[in-house]
PDB file of N, CA and C in Angstrom:
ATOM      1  N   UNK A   1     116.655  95.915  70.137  1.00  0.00           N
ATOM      2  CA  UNK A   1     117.587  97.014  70.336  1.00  0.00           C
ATOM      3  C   UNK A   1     116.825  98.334  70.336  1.00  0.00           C
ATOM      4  N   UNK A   2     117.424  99.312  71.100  1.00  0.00           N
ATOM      5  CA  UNK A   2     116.696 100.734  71.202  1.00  0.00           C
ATOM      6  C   UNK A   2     117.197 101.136  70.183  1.00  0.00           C
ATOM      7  N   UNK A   3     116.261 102.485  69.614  1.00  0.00           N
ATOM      8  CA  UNK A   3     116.620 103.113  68.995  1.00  0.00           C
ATOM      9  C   UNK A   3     117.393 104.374  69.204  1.00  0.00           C
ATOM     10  N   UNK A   4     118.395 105.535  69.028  1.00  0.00           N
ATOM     11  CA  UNK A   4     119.051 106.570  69.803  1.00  0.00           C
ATOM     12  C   UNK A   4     119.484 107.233  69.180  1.00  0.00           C
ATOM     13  N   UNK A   5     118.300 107.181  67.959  1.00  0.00           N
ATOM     14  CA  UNK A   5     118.594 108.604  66.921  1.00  0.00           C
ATOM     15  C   UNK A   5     118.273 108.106  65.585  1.00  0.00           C
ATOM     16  N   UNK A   6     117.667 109.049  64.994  1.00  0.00           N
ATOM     17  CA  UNK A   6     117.970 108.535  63.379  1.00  0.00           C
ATOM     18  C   UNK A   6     119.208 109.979  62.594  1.00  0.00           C
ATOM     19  N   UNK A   7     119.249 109.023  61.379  1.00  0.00           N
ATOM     20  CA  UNK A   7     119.921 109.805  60.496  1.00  0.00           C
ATOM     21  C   UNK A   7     119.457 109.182  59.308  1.00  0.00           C
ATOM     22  N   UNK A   8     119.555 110.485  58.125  1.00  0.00           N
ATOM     23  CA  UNK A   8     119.744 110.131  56.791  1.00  0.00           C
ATOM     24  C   UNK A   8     120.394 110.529  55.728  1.00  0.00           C
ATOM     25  N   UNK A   9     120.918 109.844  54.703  1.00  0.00           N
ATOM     26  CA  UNK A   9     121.917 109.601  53.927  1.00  0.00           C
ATOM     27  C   UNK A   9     122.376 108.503  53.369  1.00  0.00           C
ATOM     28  N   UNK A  10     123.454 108.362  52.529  1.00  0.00           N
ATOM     29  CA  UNK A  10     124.063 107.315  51.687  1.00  0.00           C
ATOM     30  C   UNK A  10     125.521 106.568  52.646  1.00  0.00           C
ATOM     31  N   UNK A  11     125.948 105.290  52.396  1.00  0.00           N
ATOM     32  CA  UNK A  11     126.973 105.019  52.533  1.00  0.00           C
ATOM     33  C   UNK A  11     128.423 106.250  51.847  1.00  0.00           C
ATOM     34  N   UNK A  12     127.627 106.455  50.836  1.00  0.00           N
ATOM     35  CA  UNK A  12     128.952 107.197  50.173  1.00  0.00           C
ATOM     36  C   UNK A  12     129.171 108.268  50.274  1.00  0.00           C
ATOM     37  N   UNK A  13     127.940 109.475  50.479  1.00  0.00           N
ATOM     38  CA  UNK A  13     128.247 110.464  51.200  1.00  0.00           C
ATOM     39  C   UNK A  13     127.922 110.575  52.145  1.00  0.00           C
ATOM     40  N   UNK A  14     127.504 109.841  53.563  1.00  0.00           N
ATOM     41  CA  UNK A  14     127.219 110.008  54.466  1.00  0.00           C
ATOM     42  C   UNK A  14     126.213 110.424  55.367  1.00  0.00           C
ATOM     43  N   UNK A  15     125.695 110.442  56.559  1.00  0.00           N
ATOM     44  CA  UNK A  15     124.498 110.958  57.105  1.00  0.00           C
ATOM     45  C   UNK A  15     124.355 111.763  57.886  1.00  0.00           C
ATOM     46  N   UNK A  16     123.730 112.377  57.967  1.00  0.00           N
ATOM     47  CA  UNK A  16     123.452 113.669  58.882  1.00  0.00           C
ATOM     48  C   UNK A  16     121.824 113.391  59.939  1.00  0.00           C
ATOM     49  N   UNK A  17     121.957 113.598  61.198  1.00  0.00           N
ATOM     50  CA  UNK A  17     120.874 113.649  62.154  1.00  0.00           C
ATOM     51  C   UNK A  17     120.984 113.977  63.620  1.00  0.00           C
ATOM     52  N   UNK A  18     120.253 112.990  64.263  1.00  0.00           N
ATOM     53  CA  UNK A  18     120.155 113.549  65.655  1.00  0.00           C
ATOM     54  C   UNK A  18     120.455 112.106  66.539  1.00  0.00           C
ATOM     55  N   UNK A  19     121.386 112.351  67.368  1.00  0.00           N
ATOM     56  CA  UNK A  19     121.257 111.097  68.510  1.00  0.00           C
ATOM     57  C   UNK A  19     120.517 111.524  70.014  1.00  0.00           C
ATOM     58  N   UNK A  20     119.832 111.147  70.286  1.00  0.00           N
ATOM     59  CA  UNK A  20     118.755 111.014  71.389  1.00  0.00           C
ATOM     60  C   UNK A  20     118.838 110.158  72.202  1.00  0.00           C
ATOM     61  N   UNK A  21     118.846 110.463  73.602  1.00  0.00           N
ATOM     62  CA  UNK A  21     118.537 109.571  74.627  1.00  0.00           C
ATOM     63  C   UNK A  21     118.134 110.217  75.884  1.00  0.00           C
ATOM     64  N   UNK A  22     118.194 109.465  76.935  1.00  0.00           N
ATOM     65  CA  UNK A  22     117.456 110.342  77.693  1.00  0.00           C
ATOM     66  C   UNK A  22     117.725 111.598  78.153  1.00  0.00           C
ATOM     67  N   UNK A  23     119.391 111.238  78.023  1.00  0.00           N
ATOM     68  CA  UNK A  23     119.491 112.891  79.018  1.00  0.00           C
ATOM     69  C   UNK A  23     120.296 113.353  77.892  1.00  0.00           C
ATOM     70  N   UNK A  24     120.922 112.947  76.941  1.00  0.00           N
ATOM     71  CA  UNK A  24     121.446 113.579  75.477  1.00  0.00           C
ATOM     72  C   UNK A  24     120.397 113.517  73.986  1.00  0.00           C
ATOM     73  N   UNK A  25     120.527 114.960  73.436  1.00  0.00           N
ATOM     74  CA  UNK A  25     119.889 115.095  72.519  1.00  0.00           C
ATOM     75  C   UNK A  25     120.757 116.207  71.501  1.00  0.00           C
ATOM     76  N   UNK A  26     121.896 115.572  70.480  1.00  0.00           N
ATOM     77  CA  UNK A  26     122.274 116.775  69.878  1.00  0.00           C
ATOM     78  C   UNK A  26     122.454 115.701  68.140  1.00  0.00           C
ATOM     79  N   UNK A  27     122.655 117.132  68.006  1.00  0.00           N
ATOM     80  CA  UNK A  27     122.737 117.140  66.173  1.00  0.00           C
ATOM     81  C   UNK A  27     124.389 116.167  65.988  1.00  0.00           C
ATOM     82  N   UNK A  28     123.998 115.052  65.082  1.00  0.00           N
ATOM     83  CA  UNK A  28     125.437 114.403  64.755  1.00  0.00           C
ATOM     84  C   UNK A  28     125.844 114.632  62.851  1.00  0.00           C
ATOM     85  N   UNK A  29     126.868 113.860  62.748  1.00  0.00           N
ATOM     86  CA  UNK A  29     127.237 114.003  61.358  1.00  0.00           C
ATOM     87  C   UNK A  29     128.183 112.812  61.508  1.00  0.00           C
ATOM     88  N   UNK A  30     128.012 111.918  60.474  1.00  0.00           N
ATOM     89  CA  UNK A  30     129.051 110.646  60.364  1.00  0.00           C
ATOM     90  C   UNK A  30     129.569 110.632  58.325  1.00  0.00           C
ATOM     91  N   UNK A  31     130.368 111.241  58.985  1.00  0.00           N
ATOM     92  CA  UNK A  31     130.994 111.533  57.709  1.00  0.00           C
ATOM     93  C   UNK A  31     132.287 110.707  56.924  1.00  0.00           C
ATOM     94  N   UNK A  32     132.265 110.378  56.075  1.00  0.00           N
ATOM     95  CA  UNK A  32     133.485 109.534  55.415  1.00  0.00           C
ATOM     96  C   UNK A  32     134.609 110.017  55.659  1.00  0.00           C
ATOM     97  N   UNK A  33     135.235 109.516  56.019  1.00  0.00           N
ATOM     98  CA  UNK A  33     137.091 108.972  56.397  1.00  0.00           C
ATOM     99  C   UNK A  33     137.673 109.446  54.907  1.00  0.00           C
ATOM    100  N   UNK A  34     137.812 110.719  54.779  1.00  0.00           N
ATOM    101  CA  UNK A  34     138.783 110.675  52.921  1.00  0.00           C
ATOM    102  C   UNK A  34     140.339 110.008  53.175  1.00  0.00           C
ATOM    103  N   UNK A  35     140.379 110.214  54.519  1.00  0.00           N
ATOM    104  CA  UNK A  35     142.321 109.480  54.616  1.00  0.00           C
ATOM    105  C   UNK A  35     142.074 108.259  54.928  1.00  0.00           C
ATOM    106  N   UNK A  36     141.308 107.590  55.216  1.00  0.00           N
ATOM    107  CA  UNK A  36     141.698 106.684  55.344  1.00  0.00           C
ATOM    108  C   UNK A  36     142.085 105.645  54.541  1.00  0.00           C
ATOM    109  N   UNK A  37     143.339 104.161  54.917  1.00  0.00           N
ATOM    110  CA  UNK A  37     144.212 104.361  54.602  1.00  0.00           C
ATOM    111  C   UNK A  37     144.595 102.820  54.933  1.00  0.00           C
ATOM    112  N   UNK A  38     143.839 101.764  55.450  1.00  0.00           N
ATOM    113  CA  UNK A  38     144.035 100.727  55.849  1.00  0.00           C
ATOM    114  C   UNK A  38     142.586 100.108  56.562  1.00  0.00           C
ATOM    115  N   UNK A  39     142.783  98.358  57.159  1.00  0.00           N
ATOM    116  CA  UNK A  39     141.497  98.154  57.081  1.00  0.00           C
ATOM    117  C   UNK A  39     141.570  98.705  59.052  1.00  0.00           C
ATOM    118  N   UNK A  40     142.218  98.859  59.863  1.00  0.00           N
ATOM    119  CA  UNK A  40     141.798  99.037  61.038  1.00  0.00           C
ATOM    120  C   UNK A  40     141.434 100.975  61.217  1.00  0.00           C
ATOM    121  N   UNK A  41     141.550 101.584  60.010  1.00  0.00           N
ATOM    122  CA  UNK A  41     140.724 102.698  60.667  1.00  0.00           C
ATOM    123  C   UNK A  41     139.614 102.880  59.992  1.00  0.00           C
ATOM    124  N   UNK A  42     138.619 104.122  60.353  1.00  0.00           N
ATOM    125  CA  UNK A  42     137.381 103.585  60.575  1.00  0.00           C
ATOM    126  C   UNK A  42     136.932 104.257  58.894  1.00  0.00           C
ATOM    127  N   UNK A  43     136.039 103.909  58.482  1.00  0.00           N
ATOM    128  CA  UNK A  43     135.172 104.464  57.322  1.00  0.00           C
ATOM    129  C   UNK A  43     134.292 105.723  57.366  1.00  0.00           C
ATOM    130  N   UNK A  44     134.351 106.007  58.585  1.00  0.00           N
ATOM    131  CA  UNK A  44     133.792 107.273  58.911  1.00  0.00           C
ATOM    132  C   UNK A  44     133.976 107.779  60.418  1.00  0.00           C
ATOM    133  N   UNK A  45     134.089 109.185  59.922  1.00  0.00           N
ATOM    134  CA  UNK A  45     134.160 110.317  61.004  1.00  0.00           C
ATOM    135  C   UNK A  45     133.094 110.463  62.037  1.00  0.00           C
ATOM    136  N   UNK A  46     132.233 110.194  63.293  1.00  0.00           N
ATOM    137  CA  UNK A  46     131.392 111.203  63.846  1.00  0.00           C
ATOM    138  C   UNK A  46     131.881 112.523  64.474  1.00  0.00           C
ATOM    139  N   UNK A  47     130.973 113.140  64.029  1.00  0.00           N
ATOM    140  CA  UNK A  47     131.369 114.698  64.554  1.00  0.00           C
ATOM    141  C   UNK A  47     129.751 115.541  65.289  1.00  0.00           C
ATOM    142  N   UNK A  48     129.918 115.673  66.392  1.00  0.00           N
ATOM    143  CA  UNK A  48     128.919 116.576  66.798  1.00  0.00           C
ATOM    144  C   UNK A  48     129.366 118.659  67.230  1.00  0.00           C
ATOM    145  N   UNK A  49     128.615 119.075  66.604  1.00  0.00           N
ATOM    146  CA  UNK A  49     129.226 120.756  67.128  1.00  0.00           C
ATOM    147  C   UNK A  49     130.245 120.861  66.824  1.00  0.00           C
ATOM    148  N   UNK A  50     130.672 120.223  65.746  1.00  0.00           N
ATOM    149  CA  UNK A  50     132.419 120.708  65.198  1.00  0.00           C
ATOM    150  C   UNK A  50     133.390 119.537  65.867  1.00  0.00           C
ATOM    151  N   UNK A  51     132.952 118.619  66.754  1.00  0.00           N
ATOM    152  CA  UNK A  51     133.576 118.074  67.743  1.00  0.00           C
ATOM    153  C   UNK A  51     133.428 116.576  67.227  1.00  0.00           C
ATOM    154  N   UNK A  52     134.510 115.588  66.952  1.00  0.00           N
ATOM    155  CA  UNK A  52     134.941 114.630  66.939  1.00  0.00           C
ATOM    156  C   UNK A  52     134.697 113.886  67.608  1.00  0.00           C
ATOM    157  N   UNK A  53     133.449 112.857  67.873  1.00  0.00           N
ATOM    158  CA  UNK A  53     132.909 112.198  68.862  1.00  0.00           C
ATOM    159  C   UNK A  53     133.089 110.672  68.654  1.00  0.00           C
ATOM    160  N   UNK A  54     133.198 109.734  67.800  1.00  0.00           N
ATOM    161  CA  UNK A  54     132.876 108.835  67.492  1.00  0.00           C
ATOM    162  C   UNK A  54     133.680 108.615  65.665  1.00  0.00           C
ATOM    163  N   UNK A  55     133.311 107.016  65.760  1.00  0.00           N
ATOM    164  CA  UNK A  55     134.015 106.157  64.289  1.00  0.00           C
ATOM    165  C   UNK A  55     132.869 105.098  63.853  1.00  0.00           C
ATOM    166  N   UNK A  56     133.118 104.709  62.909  1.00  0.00           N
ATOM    167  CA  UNK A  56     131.823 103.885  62.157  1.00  0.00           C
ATOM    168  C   UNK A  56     132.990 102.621  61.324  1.00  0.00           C
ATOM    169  N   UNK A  57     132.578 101.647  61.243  1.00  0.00           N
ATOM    170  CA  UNK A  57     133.153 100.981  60.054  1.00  0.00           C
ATOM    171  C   UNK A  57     132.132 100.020  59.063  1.00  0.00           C
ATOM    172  N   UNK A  58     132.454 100.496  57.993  1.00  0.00           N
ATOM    173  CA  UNK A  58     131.482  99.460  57.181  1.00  0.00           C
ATOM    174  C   UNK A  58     131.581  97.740  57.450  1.00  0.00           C
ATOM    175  N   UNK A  59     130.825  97.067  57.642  1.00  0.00           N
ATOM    176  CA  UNK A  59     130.562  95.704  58.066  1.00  0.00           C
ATOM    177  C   UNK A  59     129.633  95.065  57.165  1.00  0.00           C
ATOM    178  N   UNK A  60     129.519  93.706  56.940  1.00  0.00           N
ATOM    179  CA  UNK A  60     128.656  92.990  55.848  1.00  0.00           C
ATOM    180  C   UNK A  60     128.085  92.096  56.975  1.00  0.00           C
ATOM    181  N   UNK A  61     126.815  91.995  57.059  1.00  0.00           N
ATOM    182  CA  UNK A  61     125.822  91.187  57.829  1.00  0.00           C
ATOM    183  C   UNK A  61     126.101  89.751  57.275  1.00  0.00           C
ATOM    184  N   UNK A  62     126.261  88.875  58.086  1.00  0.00           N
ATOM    185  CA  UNK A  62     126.521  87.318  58.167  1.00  0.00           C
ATOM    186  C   UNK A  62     125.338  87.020  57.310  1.00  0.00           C
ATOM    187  N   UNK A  63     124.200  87.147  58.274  1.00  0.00           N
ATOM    188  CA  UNK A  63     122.572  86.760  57.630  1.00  0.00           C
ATOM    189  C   UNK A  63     122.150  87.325  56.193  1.00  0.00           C
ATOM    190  N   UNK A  64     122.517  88.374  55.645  1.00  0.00           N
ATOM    191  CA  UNK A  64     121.938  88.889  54.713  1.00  0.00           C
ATOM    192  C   UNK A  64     122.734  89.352  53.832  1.00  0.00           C
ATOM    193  N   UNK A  65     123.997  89.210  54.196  1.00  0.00           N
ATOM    194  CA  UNK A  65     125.185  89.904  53.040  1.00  0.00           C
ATOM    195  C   UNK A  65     125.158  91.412  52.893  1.00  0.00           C
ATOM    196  N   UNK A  66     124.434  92.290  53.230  1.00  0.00           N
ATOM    197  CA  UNK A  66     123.950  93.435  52.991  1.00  0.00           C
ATOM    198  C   UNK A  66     124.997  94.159  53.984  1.00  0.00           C
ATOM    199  N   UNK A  67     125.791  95.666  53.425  1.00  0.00           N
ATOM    200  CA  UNK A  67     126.412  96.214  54.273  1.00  0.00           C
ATOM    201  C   UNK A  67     125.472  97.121  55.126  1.00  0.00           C
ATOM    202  N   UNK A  68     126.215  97.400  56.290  1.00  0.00           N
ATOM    203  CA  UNK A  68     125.654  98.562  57.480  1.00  0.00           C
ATOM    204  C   UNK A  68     126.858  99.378  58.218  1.00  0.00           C
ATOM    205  N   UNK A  69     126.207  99.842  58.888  1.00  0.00           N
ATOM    206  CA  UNK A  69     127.646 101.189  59.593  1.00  0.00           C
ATOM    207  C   UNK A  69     127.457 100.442  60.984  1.00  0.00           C
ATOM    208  N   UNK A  70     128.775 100.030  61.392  1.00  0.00           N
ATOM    209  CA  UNK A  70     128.658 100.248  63.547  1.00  0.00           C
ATOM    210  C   UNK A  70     129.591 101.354  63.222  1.00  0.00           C
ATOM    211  N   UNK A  71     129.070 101.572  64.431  1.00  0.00           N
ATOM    212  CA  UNK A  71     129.715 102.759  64.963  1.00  0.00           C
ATOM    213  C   UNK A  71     130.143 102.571  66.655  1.00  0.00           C
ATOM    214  N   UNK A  72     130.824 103.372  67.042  1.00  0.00           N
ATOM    215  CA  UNK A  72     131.392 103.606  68.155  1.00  0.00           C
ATOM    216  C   UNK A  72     131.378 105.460  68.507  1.00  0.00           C
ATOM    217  N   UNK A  73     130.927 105.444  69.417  1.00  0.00           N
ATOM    218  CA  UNK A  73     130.689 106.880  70.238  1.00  0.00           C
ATOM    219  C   UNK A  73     131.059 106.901  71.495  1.00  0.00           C
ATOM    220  N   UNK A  74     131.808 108.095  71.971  1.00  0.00           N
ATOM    221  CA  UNK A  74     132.731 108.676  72.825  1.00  0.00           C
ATOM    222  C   UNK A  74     132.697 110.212  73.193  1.00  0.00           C
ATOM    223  N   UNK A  75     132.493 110.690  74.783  1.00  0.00           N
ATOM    224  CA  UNK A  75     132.166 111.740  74.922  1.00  0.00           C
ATOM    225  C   UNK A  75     132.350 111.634  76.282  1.00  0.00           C
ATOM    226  N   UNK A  76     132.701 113.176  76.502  1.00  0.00           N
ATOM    227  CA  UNK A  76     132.501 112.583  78.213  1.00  0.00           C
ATOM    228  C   UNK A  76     131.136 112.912  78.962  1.00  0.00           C
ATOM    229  N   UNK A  77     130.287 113.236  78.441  1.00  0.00           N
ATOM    230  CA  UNK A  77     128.681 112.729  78.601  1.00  0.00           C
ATOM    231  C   UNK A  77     128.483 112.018  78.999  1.00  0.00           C
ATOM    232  N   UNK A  78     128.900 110.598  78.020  1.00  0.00           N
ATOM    233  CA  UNK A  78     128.864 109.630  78.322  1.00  0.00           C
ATOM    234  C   UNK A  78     129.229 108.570  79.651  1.00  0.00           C
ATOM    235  N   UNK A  79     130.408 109.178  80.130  1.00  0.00           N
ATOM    236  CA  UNK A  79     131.279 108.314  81.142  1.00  0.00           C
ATOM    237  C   UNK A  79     132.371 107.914  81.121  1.00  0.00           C
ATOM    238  N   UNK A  80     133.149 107.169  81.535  1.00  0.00           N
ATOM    239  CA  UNK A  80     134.209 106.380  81.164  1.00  0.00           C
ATOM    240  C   UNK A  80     133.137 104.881  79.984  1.00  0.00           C
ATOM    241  N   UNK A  81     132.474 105.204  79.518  1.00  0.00           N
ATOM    242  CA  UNK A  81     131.993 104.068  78.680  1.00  0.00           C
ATOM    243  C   UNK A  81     131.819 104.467  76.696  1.00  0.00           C
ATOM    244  N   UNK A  82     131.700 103.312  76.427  1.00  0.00           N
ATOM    245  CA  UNK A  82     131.451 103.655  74.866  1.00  0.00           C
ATOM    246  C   UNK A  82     130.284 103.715  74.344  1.00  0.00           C
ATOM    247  N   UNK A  83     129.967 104.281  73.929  1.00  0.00           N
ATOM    248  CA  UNK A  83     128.475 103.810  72.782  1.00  0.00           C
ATOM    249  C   UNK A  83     128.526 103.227  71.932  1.00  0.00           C
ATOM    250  N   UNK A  84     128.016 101.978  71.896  1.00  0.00           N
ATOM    251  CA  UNK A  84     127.851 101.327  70.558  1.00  0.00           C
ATOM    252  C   UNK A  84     126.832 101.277  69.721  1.00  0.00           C
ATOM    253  N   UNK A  85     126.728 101.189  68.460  1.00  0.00           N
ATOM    254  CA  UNK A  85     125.221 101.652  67.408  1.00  0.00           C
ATOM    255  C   UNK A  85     125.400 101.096  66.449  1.00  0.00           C
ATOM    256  N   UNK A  86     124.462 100.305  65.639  1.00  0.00           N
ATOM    257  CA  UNK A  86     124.534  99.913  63.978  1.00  0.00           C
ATOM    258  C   UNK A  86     123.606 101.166  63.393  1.00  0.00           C
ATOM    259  N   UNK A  87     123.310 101.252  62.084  1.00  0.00           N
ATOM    260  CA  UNK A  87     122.749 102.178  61.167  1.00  0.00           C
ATOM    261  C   UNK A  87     121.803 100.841  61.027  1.00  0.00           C
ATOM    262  N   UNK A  88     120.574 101.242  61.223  1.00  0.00           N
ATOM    263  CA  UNK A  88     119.639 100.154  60.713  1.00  0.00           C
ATOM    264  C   UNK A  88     118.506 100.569  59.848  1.00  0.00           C
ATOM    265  N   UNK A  89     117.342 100.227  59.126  1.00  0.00           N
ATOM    266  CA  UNK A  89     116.246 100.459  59.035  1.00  0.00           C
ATOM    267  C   UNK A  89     115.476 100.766  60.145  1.00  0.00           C
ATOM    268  N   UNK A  90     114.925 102.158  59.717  1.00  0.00           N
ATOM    269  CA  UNK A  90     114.415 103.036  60.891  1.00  0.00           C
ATOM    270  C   UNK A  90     112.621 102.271  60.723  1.00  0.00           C
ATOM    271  N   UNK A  91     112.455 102.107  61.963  1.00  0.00           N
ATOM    272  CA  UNK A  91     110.524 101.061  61.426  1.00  0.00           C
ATOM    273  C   UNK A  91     109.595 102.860  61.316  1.00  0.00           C
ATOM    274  N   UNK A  92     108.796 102.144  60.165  1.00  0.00           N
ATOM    275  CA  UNK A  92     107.923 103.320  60.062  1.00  0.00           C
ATOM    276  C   UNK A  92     108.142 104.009  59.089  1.00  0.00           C
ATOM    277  N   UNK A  93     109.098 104.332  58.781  1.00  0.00           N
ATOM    278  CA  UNK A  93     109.554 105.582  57.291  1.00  0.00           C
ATOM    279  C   UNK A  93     109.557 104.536  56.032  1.00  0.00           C
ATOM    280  N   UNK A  94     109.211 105.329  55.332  1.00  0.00           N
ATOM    281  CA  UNK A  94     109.461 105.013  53.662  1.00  0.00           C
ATOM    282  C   UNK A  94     110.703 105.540  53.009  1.00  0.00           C
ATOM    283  N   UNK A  95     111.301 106.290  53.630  1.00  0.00           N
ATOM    284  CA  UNK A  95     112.377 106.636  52.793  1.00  0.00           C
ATOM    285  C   UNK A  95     113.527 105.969  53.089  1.00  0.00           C
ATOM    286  N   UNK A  96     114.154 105.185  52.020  1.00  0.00           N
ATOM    287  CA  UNK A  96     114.977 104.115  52.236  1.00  0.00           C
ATOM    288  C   UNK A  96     116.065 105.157  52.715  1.00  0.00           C
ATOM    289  N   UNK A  97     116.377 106.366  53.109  1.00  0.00           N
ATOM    290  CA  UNK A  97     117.940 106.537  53.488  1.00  0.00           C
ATOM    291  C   UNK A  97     117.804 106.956  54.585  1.00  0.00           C
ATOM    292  N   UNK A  98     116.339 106.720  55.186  1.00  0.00           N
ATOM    293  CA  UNK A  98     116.768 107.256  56.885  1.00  0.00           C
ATOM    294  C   UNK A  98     116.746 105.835  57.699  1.00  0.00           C
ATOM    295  N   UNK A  99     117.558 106.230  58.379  1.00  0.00           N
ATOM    296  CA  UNK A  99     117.835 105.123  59.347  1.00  0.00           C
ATOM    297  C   UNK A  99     118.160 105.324  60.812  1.00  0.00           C
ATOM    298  N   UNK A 100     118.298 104.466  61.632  1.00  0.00           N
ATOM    299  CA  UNK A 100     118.045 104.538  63.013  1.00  0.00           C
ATOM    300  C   UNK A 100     119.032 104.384  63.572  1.00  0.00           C
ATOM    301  N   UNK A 101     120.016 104.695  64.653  1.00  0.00           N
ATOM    302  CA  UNK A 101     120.903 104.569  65.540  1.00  0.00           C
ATOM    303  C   UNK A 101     120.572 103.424  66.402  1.00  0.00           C
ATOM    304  N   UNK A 102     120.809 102.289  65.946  1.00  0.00           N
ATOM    305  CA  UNK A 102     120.258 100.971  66.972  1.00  0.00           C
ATOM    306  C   UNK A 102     121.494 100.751  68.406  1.00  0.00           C
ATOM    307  N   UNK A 103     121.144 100.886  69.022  1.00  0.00           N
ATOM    308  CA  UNK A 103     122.120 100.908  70.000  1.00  0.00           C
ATOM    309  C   UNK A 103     122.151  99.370  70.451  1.00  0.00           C
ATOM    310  N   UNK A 104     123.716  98.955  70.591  1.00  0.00           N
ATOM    311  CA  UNK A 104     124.128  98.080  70.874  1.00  0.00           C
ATOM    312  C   UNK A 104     125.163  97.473  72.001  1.00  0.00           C
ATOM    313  N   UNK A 105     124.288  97.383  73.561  1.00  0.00           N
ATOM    314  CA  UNK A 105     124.895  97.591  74.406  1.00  0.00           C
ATOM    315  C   UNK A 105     126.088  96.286  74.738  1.00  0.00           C
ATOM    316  N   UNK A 106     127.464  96.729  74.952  1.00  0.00           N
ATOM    317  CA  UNK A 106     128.376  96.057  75.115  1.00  0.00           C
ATOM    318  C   UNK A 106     127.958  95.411  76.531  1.00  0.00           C
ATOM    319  N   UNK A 107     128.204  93.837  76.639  1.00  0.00           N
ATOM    320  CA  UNK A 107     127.825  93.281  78.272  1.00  0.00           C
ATOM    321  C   UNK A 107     129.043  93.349  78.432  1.00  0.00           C
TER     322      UNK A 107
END
């Protein structure tokens, strides 16, 4: 999987960074859901420039039991299409709270 940004932060308060790709490069924020309120909405907010772009939900990995963020991103940048992304271990850093925007292309 590509990578298309890192961020860093906690599950509990959230992360702050940059999503990157080729022809997009801006500052994001995936911030916790305080209303939320049931299991189909999301666990977190994305917001770029004040602007409401995207949702995340916490998920538990089959293989490892360990939770992670997908996310879903939306813009009209983008297209009529979605972005899809897990929060992964970013390769290379030592600091366990940055992590990578693994992009996860829907076939």
């Amino acid at each position: 999987m590509a990578a298309i940004g890192l961020v860093s932060g906690t599950n509990e308060k959230g992360f702050v960074g940059q999503l990157a790709t080729i022809s997009i490069r801006v500052p994001i924020e995936i911030r916790p859901n305080p209303s939320k309120n049931g299991e189909v909405q999301p666990d977190y907010r994305v917001w770029s420039g004040g602007v409401e772009c995207g949702a995340g939900w916490l998920r538990r990995s089959e293989a490892s039991g360990k939770l992670y963020v997908s996310l879903t991103l939306e813009a009209p940048e983008f297209g009529p299409r979605r972005i899809y992304a897990n929060l992964g271990r970013a390769a290379g850093q030592d600091n366990p709270d940055v992590y990578a925007l693994l992009w996860n292309p829907a076939d």
